[in-house]
C-alpha atoms as a PDB file:
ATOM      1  CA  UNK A   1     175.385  30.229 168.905  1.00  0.00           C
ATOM      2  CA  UNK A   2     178.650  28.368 169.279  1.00  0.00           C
ATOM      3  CA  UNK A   3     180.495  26.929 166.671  1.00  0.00           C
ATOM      4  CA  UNK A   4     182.641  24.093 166.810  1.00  0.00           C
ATOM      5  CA  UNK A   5     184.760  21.444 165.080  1.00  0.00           C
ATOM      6  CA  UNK A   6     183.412  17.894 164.878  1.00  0.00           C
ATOM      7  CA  UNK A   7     185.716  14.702 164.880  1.00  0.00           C
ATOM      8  CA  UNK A   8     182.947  12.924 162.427  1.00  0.00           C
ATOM      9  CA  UNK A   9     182.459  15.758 160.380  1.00  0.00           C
ATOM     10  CA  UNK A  10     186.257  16.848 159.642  1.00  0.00           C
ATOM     11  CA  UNK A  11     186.792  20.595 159.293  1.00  0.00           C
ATOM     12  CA  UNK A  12     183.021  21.580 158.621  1.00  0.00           C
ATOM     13  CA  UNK A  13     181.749  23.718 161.331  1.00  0.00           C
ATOM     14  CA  UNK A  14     179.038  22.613 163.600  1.00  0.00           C
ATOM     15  CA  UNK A  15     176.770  24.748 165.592  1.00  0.00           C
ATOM     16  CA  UNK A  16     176.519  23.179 169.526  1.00  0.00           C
ATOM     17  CA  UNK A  17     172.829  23.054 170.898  1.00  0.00           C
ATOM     18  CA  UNK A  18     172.007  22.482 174.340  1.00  0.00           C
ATOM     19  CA  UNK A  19     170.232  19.207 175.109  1.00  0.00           C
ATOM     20  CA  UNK A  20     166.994  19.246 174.193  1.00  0.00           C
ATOM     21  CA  UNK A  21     165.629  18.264 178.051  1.00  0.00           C
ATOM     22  CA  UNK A  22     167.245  21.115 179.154  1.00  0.00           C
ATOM     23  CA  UNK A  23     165.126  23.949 176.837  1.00  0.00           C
ATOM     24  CA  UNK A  24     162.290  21.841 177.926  1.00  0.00           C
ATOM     25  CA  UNK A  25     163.010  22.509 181.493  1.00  0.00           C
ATOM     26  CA  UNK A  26     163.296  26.230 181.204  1.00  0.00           C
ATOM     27  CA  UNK A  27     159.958  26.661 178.794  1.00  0.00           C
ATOM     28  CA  UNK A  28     157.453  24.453 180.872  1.00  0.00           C
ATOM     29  CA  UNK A  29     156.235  25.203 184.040  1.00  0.00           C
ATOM     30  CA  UNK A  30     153.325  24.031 186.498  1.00  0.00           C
ATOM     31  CA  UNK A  31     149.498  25.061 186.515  1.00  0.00           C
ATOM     32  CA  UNK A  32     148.359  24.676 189.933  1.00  0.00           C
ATOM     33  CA  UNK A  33     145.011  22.232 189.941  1.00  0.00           C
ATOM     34  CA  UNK A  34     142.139  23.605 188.887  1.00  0.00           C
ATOM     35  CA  UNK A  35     138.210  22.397 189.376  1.00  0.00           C
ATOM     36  CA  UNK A  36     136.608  22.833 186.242  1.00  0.00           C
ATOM     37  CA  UNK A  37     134.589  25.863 185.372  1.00  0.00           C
ATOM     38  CA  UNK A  38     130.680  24.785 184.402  1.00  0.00           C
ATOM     39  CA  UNK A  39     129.727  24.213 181.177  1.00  0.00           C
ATOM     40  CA  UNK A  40     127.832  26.863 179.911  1.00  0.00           C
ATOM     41  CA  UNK A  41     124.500  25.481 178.098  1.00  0.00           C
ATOM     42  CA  UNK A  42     124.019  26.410 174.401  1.00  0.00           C
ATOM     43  CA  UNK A  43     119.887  25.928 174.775  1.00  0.00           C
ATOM     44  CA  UNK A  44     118.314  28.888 176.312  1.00  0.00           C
ATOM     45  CA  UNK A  45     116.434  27.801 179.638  1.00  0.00           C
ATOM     46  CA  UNK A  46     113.031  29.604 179.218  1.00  0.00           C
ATOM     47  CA  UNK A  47     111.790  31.728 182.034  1.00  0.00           C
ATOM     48  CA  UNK A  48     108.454  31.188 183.838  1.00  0.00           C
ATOM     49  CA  UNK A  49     107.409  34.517 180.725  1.00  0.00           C
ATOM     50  CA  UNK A  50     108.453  31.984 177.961  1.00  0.00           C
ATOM     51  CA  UNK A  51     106.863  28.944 179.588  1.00  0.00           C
ATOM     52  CA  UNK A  52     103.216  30.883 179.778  1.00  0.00           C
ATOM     53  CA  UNK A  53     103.733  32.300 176.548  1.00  0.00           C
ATOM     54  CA  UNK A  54     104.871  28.736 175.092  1.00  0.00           C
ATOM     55  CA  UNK A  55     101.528  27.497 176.693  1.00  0.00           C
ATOM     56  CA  UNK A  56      99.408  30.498 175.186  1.00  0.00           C
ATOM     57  CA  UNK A  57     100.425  29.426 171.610  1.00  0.00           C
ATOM     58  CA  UNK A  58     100.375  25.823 171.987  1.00  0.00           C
ATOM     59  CA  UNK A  59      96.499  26.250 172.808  1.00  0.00           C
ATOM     60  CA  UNK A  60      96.115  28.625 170.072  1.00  0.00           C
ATOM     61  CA  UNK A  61      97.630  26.537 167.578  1.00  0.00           C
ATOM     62  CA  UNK A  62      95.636  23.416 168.751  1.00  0.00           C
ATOM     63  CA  UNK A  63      92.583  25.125 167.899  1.00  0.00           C
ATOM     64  CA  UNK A  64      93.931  25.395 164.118  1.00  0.00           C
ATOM     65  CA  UNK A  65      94.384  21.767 163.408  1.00  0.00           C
ATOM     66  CA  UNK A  66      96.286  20.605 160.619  1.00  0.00           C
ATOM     67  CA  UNK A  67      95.779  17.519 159.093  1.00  0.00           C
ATOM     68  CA  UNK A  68      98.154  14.813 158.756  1.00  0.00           C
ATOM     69  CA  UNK A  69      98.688  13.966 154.691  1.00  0.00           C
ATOM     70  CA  UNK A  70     100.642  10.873 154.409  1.00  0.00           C
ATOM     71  CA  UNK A  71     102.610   9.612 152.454  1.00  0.00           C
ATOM     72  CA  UNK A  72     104.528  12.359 152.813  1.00  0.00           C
ATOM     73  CA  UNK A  73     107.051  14.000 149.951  1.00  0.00           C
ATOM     74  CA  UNK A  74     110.776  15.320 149.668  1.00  0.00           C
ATOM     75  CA  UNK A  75     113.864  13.536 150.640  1.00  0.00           C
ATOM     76  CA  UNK A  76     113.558  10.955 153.475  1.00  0.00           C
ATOM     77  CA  UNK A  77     115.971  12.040 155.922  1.00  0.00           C
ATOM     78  CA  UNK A  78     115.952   9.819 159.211  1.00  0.00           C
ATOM     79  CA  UNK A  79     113.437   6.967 161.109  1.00  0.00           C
ATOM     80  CA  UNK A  80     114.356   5.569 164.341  1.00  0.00           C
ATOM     81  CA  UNK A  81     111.315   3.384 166.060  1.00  0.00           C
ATOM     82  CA  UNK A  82     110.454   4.330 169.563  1.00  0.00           C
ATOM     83  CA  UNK A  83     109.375   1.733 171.657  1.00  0.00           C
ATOM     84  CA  UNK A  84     105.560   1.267 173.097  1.00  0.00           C
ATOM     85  CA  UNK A  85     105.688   2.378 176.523  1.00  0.00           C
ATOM     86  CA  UNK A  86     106.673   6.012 175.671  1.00  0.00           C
ATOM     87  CA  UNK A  87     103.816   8.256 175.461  1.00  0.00           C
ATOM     88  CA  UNK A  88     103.004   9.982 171.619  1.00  0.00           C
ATOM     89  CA  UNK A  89     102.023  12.602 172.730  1.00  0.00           C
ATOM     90  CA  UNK A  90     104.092  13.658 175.696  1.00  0.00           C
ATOM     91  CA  UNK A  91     107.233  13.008 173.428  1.00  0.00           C
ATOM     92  CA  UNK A  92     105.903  14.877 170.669  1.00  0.00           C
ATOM     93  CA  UNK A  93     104.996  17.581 172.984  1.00  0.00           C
ATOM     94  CA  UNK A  94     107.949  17.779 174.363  1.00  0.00           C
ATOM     95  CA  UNK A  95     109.285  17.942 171.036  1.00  0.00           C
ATOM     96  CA  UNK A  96     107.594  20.683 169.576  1.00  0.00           C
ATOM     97  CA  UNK A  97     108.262  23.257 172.773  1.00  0.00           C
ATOM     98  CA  UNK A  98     112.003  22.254 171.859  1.00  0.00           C
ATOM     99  CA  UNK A  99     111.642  23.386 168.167  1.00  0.00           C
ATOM    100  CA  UNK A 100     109.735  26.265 169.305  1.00  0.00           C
ATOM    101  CA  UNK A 101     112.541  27.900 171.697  1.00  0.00           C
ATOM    102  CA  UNK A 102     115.680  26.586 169.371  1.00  0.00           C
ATOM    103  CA  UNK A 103     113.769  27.013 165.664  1.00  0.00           C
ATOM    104  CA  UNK A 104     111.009  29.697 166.102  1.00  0.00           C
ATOM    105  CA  UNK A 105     112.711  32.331 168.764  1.00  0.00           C
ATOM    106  CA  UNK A 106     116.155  31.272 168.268  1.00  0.00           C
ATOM    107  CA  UNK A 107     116.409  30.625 164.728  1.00  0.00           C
ATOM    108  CA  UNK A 108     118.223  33.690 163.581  1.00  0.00           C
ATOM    109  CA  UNK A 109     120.567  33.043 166.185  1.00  0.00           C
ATOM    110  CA  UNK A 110     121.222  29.592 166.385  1.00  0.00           C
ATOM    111  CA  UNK A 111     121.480  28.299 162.896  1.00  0.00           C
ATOM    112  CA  UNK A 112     121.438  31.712 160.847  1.00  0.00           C
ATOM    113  CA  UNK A 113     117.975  31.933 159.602  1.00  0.00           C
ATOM    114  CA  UNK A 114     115.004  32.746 161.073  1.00  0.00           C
ATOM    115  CA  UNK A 115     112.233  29.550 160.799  1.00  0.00           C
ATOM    116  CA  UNK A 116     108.470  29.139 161.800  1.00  0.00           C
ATOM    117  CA  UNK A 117     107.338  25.935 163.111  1.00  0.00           C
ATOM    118  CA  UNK A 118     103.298  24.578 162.384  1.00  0.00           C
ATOM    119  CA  UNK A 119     102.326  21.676 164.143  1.00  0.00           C
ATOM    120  CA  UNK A 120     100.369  18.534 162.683  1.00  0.00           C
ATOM    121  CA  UNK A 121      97.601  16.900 164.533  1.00  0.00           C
ATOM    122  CA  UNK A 122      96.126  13.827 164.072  1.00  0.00           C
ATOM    123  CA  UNK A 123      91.892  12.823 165.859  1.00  0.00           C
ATOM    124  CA  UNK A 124      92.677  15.569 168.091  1.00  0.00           C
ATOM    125  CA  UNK A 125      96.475  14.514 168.965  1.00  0.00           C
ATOM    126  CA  UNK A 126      99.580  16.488 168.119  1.00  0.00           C
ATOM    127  CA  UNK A 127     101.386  13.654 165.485  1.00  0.00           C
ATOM    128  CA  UNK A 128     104.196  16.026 164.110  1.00  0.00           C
ATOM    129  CA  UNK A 129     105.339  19.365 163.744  1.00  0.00           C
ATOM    130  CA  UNK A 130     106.568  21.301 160.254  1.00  0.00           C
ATOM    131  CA  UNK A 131     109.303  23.643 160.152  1.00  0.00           C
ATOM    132  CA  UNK A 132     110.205  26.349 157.596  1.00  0.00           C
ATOM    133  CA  UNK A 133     113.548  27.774 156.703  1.00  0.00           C
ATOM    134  CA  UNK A 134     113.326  31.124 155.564  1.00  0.00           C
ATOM    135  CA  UNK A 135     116.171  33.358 153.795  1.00  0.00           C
ATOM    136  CA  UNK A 136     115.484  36.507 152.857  1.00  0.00           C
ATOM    137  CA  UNK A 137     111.866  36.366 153.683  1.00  0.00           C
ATOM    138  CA  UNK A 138     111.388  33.801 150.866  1.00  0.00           C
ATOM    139  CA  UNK A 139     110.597  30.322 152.157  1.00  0.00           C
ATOM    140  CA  UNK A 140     113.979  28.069 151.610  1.00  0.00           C
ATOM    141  CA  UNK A 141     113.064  24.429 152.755  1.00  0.00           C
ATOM    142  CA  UNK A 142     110.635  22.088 155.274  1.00  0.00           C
ATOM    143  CA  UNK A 143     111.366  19.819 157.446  1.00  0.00           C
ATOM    144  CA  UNK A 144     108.713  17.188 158.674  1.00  0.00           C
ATOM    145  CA  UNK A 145     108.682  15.517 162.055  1.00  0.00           C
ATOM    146  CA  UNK A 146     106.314  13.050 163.315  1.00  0.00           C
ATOM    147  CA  UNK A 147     105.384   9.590 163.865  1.00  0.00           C
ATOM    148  CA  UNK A 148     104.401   7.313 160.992  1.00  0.00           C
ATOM    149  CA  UNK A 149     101.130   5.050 160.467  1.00  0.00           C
ATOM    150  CA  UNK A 150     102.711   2.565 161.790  1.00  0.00           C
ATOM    151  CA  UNK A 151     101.361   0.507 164.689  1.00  0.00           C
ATOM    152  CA  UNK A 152     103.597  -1.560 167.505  1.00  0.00           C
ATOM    153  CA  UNK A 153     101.975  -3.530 169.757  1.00  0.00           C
ATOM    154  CA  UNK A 154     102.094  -2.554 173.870  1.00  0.00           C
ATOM    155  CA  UNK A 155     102.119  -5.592 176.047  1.00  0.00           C
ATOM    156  CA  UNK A 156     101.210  -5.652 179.701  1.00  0.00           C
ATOM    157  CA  UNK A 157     104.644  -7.503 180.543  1.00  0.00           C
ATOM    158  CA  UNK A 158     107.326  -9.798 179.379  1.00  0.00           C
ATOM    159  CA  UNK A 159     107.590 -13.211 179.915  1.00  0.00           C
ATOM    160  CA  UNK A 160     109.534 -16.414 178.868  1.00  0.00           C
ATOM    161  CA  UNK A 161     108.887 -19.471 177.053  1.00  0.00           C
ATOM    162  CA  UNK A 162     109.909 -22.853 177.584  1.00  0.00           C
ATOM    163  CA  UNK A 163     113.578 -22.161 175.962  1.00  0.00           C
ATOM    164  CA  UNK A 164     113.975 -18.935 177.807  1.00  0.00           C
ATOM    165  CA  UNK A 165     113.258 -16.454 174.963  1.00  0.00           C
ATOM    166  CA  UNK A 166     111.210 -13.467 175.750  1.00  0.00           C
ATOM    167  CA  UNK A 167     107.373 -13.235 174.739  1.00  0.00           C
ATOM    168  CA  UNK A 168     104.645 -10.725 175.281  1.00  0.00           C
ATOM    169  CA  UNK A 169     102.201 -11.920 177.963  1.00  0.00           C
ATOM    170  CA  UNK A 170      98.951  -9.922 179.531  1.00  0.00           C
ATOM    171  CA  UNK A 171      97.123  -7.606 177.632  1.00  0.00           C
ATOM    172  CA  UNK A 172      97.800  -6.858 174.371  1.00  0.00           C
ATOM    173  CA  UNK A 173      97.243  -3.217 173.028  1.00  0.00           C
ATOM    174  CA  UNK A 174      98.014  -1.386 169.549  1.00  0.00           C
ATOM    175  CA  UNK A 175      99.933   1.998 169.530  1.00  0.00           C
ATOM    176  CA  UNK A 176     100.080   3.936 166.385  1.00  0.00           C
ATOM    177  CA  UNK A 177     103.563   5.768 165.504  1.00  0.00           C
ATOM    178  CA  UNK A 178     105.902   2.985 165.732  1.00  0.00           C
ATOM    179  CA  UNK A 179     108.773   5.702 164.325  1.00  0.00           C
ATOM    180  CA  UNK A 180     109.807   9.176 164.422  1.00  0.00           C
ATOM    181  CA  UNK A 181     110.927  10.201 161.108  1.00  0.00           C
ATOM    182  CA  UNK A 182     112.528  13.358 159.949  1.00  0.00           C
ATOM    183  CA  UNK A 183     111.430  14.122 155.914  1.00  0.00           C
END
């Protein structure tokens, strides 16, 4: 480094630095334009061998029917209501093939301890699904999933009154599970 005398400063030395758009010049340089590499999925997609075995114990377990108990205990966790044209069932399918590839097979791996998932039925439908957290081969926590005893009501179609609000119109119909809750 250079040293120099300042007018401003009197006799005190002061050390001359180059300009600061200069360094900048030197240091930074140009990336050519890149497409963007594809995102690499954190779920496992199960193979046709997972799918058939996925089916295998889904009929298995439906043959063991749990029963729903209700009110249910623990901490309440989450409730979100699903609206009526969604299928129970289907979504709670759905739902439990998810927790069995993440939770059951993937439990070690994905959140650091292995978990078994039993599912909950309700007149022959699958309402909810129970997982449990193991550590250490001692059973740490449950979670509960499923839909409440709750009913919404399904309408055939939507319609409008005289002052242009909404109302249900056509055929009415009940559909129980109005949430999903997590306990």
């Amino acid at each position: 480094m250079q040293l120099a005398r300042s007018a401003s400063t009197g006799s005190r030395p002061v050390r001359a630095t180059p300009s600061v758009n200069a360094s900048l010049r030197v240091t930074r340089h140009v990336r050519p334009f890149t497409a963007a590499q594809p995102r690499q999925h954190r779920f496992a997609v199960p193979n046709h061998d997972t799918q058939q075995r996925l089916r295998h114990v889904c009929k298995a377990e439906a043959k063991e029917q749990v029963a729903v108990t209700l009110p249910r205990t623990g901490s309440f966790i989450s409730r979100t209501e699903i609206p009526a044209f969604i299928q129970r069932d289907d979504m709670m399918d759905q739902m439990v093939r998810w927790a069995l590839i993440e939770a059951e097979e993937g439990g070690q791996r994905n959140f650091g301890m292995p978990m078994k998932v039993h599912q909950r039925f309700r007149d022959g439908i699958l309402w909810g699904f129970d997982v449990e957290i193991i550590k250490e081969g001692v059973k740490q926590a449950d979670l509960s999933i499923g839909f409440d005893n709750e009913v919404t009501i399904k309408s055939e179609w939507i319609g409008q009154n005289e002052t242009g609000m909404p109302t249900r119109e056509g055929k009415q119909e009940e559909i129980a599970g109005k949430h999903f809750e997590i306990w």
